[in-house]
PDB file of N, CA and C in Angstrom:
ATOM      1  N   UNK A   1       9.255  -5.315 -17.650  1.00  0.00           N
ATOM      2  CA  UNK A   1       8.243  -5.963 -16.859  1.00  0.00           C
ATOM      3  C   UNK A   1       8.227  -7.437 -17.218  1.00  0.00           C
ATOM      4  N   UNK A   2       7.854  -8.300 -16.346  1.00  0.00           N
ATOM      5  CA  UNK A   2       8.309  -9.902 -16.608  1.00  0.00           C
ATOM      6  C   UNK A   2       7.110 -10.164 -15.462  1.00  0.00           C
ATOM      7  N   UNK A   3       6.305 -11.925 -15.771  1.00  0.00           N
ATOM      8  CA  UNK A   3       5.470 -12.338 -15.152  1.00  0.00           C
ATOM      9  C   UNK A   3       6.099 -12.754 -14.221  1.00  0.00           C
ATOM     10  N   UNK A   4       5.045 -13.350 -13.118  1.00  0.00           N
ATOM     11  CA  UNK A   4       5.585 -13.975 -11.895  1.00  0.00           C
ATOM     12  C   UNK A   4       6.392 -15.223 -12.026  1.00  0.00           C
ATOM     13  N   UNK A   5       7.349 -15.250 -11.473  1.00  0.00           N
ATOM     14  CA  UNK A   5       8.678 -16.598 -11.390  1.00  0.00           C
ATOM     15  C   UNK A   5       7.291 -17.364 -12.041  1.00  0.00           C
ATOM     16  N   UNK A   6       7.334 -18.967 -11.899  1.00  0.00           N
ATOM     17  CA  UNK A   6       6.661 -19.785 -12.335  1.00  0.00           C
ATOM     18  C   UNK A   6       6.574 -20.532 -10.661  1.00  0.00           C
ATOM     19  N   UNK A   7       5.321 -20.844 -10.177  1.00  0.00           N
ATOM     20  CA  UNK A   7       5.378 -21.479  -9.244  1.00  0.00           C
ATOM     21  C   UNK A   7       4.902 -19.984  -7.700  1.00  0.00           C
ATOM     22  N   UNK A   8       5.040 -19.149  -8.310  1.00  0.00           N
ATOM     23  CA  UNK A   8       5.134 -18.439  -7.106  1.00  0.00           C
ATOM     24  C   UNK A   8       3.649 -18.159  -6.924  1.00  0.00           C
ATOM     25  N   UNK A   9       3.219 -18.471  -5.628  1.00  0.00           N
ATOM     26  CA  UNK A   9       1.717 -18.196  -5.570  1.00  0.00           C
ATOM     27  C   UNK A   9       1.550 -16.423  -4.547  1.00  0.00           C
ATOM     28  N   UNK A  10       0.647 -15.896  -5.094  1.00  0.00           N
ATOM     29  CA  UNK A  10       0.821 -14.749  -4.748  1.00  0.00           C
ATOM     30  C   UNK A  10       0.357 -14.753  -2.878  1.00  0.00           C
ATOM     31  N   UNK A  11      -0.662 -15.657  -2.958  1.00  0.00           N
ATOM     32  CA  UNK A  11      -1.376 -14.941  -1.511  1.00  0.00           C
ATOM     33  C   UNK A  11       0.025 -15.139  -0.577  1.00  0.00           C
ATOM     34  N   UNK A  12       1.026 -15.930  -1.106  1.00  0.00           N
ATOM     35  CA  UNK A  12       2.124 -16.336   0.155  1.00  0.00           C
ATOM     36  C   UNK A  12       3.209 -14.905   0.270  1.00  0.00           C
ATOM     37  N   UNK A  13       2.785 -13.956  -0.319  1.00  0.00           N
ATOM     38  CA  UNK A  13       3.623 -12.877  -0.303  1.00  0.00           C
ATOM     39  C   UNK A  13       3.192 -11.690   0.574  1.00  0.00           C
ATOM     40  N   UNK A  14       4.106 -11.107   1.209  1.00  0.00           N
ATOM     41  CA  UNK A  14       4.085 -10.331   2.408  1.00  0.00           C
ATOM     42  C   UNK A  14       4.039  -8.717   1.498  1.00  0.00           C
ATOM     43  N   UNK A  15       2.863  -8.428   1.200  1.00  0.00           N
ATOM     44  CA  UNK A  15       2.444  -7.187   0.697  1.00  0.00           C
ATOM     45  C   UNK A  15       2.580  -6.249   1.434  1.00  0.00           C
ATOM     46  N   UNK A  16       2.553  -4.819   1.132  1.00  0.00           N
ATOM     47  CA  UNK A  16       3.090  -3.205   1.871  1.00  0.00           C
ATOM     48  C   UNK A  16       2.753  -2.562   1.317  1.00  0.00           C
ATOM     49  N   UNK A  17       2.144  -1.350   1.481  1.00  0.00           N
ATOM     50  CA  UNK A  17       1.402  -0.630   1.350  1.00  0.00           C
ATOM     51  C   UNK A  17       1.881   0.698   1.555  1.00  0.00           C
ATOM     52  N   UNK A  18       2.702   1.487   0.775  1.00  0.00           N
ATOM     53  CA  UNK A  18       3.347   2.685   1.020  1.00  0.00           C
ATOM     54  C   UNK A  18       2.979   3.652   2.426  1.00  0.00           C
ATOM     55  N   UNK A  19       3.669   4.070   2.915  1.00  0.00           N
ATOM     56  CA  UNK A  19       3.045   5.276   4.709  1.00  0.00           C
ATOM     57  C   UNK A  19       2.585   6.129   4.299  1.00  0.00           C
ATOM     58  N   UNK A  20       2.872   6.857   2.913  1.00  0.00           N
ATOM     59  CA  UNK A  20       2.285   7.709   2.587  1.00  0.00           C
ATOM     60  C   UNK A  20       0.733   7.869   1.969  1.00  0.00           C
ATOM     61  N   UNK A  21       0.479   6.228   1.757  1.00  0.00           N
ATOM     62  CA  UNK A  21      -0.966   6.210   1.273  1.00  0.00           C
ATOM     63  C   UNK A  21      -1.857   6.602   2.458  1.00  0.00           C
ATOM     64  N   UNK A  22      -2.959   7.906   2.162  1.00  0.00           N
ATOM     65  CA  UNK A  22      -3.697   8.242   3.153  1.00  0.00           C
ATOM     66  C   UNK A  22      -4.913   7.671   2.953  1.00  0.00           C
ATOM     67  N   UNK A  23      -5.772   7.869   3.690  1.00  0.00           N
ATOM     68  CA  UNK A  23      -7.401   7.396   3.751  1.00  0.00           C
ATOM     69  C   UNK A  23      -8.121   6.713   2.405  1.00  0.00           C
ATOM     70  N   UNK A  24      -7.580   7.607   1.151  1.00  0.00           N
ATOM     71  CA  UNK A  24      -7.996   7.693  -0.005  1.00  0.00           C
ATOM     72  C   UNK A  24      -7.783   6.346  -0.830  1.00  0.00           C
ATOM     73  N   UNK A  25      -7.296   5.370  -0.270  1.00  0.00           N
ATOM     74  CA  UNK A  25      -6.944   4.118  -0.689  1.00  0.00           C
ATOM     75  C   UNK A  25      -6.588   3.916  -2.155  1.00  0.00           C
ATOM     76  N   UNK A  26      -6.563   5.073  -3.042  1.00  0.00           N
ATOM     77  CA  UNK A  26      -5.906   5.253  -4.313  1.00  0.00           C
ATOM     78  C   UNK A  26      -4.157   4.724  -4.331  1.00  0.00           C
ATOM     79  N   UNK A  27      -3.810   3.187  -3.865  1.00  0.00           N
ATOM     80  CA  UNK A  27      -2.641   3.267  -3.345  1.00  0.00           C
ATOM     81  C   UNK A  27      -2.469   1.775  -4.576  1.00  0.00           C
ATOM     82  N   UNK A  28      -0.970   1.590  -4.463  1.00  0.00           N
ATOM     83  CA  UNK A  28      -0.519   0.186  -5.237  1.00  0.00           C
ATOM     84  C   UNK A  28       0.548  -0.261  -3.734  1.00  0.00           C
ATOM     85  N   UNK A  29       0.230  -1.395  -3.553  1.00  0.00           N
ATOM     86  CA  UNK A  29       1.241  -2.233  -2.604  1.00  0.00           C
ATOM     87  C   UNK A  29       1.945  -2.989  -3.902  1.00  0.00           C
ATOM     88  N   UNK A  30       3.422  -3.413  -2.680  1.00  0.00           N
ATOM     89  CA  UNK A  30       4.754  -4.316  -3.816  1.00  0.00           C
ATOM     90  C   UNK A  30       5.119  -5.422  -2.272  1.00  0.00           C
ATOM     91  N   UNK A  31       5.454  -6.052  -3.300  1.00  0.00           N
ATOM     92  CA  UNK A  31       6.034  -7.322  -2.482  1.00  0.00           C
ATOM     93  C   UNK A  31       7.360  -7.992  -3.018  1.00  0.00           C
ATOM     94  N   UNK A  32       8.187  -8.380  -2.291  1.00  0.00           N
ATOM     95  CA  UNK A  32       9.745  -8.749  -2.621  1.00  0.00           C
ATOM     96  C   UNK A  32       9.742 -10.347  -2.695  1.00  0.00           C
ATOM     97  N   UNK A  33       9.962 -10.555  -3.813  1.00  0.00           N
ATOM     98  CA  UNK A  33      10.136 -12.127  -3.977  1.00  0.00           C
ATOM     99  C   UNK A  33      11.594 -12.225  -4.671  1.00  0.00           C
ATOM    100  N   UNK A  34      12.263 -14.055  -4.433  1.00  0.00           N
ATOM    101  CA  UNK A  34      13.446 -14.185  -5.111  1.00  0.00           C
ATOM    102  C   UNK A  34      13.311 -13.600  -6.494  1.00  0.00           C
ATOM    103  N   UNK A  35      14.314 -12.664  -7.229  1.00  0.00           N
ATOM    104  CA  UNK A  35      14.300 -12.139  -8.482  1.00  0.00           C
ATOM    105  C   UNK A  35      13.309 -11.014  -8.771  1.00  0.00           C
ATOM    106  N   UNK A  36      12.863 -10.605  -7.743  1.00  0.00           N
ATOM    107  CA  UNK A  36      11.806  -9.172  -8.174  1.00  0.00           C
ATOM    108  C   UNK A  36      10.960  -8.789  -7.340  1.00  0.00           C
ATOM    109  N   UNK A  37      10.363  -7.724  -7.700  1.00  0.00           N
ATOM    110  CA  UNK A  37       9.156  -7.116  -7.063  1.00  0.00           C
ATOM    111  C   UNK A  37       7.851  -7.191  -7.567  1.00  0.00           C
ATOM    112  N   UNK A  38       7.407  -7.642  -6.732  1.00  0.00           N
ATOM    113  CA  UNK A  38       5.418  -7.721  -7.453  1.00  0.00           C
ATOM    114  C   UNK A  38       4.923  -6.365  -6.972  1.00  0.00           C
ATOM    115  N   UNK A  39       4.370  -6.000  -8.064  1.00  0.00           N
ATOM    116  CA  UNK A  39       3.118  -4.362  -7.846  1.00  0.00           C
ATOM    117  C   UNK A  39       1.706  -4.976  -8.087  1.00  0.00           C
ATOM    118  N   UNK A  40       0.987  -4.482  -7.186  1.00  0.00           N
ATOM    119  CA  UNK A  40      -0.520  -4.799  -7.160  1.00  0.00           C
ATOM    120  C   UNK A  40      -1.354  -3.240  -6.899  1.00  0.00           C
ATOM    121  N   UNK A  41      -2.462  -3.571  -7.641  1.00  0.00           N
ATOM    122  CA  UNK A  41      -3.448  -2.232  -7.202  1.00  0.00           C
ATOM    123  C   UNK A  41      -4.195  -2.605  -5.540  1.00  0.00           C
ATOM    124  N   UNK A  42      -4.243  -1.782  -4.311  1.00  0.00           N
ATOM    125  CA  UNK A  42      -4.260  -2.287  -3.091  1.00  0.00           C
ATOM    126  C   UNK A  42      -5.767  -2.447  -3.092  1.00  0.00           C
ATOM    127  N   UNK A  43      -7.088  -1.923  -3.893  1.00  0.00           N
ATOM    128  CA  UNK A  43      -8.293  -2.107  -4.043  1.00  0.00           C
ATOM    129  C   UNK A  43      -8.575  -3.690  -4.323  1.00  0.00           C
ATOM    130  N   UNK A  44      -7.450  -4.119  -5.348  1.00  0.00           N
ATOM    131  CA  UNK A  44      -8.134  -5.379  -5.784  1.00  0.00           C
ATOM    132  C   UNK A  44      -7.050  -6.429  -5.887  1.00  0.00           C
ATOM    133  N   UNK A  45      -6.995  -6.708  -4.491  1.00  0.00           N
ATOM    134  CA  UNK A  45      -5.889  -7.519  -4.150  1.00  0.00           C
ATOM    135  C   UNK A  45      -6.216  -9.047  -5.087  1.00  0.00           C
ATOM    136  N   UNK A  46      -7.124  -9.553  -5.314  1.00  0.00           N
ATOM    137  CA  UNK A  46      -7.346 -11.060  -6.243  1.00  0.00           C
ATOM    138  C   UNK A  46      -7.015 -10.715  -7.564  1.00  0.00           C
ATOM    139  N   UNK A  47      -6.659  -9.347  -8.032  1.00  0.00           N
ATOM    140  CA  UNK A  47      -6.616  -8.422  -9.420  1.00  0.00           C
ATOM    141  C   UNK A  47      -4.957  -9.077  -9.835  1.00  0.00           C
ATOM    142  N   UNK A  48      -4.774  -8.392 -11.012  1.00  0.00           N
ATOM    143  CA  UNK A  48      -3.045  -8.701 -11.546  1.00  0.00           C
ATOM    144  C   UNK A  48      -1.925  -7.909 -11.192  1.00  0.00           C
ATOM    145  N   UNK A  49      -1.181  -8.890 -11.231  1.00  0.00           N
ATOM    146  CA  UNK A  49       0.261  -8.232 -10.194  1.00  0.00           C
ATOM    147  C   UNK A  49       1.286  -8.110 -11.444  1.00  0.00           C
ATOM    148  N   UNK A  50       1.946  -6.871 -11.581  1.00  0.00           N
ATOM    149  CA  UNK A  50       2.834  -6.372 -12.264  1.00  0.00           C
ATOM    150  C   UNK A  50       4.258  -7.049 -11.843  1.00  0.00           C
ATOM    151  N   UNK A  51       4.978  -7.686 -12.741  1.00  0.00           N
ATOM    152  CA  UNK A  51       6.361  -7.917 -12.033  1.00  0.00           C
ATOM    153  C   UNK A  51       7.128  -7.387 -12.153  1.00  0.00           C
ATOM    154  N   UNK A  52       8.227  -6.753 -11.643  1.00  0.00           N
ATOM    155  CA  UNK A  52       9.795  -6.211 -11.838  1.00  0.00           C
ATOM    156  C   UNK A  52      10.802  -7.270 -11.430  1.00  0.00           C
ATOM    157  N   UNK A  53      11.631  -6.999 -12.224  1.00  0.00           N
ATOM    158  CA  UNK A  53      13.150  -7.556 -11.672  1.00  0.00           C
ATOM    159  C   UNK A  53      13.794  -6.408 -11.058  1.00  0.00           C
ATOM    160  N   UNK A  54      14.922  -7.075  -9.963  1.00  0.00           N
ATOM    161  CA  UNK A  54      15.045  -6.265  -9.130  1.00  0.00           C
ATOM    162  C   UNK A  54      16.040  -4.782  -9.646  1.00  0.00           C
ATOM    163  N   UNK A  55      17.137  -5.407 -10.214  1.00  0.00           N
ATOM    164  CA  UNK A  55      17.731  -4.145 -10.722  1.00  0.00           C
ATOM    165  C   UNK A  55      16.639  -3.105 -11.696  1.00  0.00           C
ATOM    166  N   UNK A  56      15.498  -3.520 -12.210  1.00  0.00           N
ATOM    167  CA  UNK A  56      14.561  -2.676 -12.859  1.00  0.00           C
ATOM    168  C   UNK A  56      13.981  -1.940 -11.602  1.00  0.00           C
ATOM    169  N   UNK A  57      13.793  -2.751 -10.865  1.00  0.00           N
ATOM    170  CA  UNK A  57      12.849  -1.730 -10.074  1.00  0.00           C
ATOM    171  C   UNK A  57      13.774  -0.988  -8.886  1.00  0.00           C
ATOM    172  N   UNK A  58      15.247  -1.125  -9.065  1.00  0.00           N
ATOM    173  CA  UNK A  58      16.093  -0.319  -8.134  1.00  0.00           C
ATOM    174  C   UNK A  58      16.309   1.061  -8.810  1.00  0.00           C
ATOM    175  N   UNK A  59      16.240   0.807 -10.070  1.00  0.00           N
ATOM    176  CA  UNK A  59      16.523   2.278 -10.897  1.00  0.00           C
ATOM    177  C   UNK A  59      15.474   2.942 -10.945  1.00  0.00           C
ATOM    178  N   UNK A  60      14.167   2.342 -10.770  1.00  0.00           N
ATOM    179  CA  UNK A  60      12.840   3.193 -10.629  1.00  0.00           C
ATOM    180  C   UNK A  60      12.796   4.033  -9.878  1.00  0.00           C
ATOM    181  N   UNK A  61      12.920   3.493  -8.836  1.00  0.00           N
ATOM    182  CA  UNK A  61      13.230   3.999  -7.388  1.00  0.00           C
ATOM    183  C   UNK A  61      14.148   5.099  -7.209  1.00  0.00           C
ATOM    184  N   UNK A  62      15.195   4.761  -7.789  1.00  0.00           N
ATOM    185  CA  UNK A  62      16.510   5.761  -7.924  1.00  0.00           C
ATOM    186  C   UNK A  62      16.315   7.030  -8.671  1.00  0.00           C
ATOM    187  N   UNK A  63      15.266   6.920  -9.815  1.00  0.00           N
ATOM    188  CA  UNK A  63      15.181   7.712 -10.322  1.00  0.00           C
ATOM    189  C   UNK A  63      13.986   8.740  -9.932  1.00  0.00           C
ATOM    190  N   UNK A  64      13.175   7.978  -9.106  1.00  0.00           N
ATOM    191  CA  UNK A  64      12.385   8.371  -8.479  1.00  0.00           C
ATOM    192  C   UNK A  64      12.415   9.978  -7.161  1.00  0.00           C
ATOM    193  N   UNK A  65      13.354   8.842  -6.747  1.00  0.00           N
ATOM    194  CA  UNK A  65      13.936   9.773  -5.500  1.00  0.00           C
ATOM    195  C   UNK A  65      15.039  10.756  -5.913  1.00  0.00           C
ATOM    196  N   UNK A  66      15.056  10.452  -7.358  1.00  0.00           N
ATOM    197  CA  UNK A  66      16.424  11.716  -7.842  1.00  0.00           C
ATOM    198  C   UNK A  66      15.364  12.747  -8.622  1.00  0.00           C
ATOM    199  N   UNK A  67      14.600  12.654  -8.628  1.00  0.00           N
ATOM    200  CA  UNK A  67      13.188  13.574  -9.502  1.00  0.00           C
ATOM    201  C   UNK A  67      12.599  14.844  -8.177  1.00  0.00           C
ATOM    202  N   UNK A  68      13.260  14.058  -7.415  1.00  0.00           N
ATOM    203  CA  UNK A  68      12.164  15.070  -5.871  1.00  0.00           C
ATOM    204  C   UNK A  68      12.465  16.334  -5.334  1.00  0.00           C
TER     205      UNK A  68
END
């Protein structure tokens, strides 16, 4: 996990919100910036954003979808 680039301001990032999050808004949105992915809790969007680099968060994923 690594902070945000230096310079990168968050509100300019195009956040998403998984399809599978239902009504229950218990959800985390990610956003794709040069060198990584930002994770946010979707309740408290002014809250702290988790960073990944991208090959970290490709194996998440990978491993994710190899768990199912």
């Amino acid at each position: 996990m690594n902070t945000l680039p230096p310079g990168l301001q968050v509100v300019t990032v195009d956040w998403q919100k998984s399809s599978y999050s239902g009504a229950n808004s218990n959800c985390v949105e990610t956003a794709r910036f040069d060198g990584g992915i930002g994770v946010r809790d979707s309740k408290d969007a002014a809250g702290p954003v988790l960073s990944f680099g991208t090959r970290a968060w490709d194996d998440f994923i990978g491993g994710a979808k190899a768990s199912v």
